[in-house]
N, C-alpha and C. Protein backbone atom coordinates (compact mmCIF):
# COMPACT_ATOMS: atom_id res chain seq x y z
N UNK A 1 -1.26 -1.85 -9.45
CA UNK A 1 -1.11 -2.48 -8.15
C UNK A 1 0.30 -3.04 -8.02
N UNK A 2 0.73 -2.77 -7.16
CA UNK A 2 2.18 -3.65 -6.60
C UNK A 2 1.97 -4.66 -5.18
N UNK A 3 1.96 -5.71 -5.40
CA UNK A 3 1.82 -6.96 -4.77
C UNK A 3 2.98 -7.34 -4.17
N UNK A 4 3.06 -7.68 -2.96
CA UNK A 4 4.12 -8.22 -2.41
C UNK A 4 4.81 -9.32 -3.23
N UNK A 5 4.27 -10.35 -3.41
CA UNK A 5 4.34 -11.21 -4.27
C UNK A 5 4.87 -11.10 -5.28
N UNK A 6 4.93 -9.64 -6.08
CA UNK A 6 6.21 -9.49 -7.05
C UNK A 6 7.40 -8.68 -6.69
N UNK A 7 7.83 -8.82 -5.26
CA UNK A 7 9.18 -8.17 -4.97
C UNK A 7 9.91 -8.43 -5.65
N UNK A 8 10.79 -7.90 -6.10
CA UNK A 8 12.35 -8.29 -6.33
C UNK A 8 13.14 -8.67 -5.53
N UNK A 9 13.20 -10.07 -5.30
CA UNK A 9 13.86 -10.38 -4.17
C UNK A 9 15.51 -10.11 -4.61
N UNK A 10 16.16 -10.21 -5.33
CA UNK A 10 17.59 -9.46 -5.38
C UNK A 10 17.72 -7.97 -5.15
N UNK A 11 17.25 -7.11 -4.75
CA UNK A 11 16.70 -6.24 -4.54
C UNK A 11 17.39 -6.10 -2.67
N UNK A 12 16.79 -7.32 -2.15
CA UNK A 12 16.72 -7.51 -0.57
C UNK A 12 18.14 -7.99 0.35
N UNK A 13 18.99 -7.43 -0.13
CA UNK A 13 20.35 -8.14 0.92
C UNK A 13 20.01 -8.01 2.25
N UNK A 14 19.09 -7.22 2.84
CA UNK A 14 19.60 -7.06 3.94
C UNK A 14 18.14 -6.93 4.68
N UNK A 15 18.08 -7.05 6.09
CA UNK A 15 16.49 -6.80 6.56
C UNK A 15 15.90 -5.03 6.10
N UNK A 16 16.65 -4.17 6.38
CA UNK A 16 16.14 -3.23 6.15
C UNK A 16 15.90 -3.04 4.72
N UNK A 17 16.49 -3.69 3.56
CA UNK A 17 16.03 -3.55 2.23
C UNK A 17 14.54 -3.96 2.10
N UNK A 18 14.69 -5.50 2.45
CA UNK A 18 13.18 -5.58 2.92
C UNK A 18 12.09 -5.00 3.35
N UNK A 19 12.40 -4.61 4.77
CA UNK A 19 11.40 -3.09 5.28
C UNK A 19 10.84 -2.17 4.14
N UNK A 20 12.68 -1.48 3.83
CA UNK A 20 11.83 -0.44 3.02
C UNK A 20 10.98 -1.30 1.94
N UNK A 21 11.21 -2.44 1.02
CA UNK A 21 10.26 -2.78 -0.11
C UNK A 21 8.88 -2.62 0.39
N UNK A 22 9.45 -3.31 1.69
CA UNK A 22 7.70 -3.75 2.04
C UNK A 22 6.87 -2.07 2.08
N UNK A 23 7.85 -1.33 2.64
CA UNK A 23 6.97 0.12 3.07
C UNK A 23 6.24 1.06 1.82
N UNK A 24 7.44 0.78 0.58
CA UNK A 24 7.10 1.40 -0.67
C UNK A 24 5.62 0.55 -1.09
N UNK A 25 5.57 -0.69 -1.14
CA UNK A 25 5.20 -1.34 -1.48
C UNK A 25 3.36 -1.08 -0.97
N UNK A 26 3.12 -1.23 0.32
CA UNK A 26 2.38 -0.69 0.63
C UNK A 26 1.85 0.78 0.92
N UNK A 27 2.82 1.69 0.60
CA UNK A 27 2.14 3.01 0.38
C UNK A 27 1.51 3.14 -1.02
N UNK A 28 1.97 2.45 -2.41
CA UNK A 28 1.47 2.64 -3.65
C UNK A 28 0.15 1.71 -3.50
N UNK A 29 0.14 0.40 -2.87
CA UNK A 29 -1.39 -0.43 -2.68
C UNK A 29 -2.05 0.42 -2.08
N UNK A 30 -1.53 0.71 -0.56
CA UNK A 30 -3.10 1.70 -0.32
C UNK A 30 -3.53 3.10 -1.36
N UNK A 31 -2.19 3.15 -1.60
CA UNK A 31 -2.91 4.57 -2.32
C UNK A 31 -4.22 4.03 -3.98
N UNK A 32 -3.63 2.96 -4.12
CA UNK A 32 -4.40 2.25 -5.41
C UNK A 32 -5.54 1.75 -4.58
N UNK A 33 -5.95 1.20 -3.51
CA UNK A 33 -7.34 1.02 -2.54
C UNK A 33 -8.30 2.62 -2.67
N UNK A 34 -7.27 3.28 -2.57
CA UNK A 34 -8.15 4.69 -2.22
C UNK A 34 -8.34 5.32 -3.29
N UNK A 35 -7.98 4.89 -4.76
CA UNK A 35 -8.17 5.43 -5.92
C UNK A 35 -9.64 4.83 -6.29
N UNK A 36 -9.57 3.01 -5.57
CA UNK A 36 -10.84 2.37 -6.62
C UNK A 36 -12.05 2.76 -5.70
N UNK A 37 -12.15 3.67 -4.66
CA UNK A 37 -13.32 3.08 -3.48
C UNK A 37 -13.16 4.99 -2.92
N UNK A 38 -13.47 5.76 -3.79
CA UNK A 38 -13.81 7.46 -3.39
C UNK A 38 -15.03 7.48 -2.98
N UNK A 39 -15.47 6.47 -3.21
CA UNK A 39 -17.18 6.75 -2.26
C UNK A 39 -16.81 5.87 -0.61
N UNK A 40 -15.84 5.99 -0.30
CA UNK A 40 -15.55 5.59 1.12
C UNK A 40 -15.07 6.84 1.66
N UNK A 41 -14.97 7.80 1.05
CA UNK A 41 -14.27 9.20 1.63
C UNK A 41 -15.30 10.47 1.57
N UNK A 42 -16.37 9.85 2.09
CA UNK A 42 -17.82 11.28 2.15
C UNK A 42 -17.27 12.29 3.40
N UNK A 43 -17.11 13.40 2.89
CA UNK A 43 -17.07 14.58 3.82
C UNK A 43 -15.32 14.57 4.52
N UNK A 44 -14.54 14.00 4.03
CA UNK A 44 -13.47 14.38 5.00
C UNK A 44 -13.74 12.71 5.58
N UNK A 45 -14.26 12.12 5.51
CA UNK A 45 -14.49 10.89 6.91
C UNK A 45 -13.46 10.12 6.50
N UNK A 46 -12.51 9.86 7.31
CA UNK A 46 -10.85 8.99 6.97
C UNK A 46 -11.20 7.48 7.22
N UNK A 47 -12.48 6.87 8.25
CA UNK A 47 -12.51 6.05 8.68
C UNK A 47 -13.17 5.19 7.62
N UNK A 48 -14.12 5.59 6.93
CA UNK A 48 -14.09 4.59 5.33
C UNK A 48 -13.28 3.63 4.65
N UNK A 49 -12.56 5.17 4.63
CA UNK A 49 -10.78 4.59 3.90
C UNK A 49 -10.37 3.87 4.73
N UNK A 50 -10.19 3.54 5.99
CA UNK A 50 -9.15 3.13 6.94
C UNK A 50 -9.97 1.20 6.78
N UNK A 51 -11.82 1.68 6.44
CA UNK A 51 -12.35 0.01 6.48
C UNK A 51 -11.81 -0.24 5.00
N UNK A 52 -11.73 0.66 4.28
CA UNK A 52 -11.27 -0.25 2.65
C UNK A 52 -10.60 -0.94 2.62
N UNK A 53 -9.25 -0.14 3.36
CA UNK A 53 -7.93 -0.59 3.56
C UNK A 53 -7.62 -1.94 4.29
């Protein structure tokens, strides 16, 4: 899991450094949501995943 909470804030000079952390940041959490909870994804149904999330 990657938590906001452990950014690297030296990392962040600038707003868009930020952005992107935040964006990386939350594509690896959801993808770790959708690793622990495959019984939210019966048949193709995205909307499971979308309540996990």
């Amino acid at each position: 899991d990657r938590n906001l909470e452990y950014l690297n804030n030296n990392n962040t000079a600038t707003t868009h450094d930020l952005l992107g952390n935040v964006l990386v940041t939350a594509k690896y959490e959801g993808a770790s949501i959708v690793a622990k909870h495959p019984h939210k994804d019966i048949n193709g149904n995205k909307s499971g995943i979308c309540t996990a999330l």
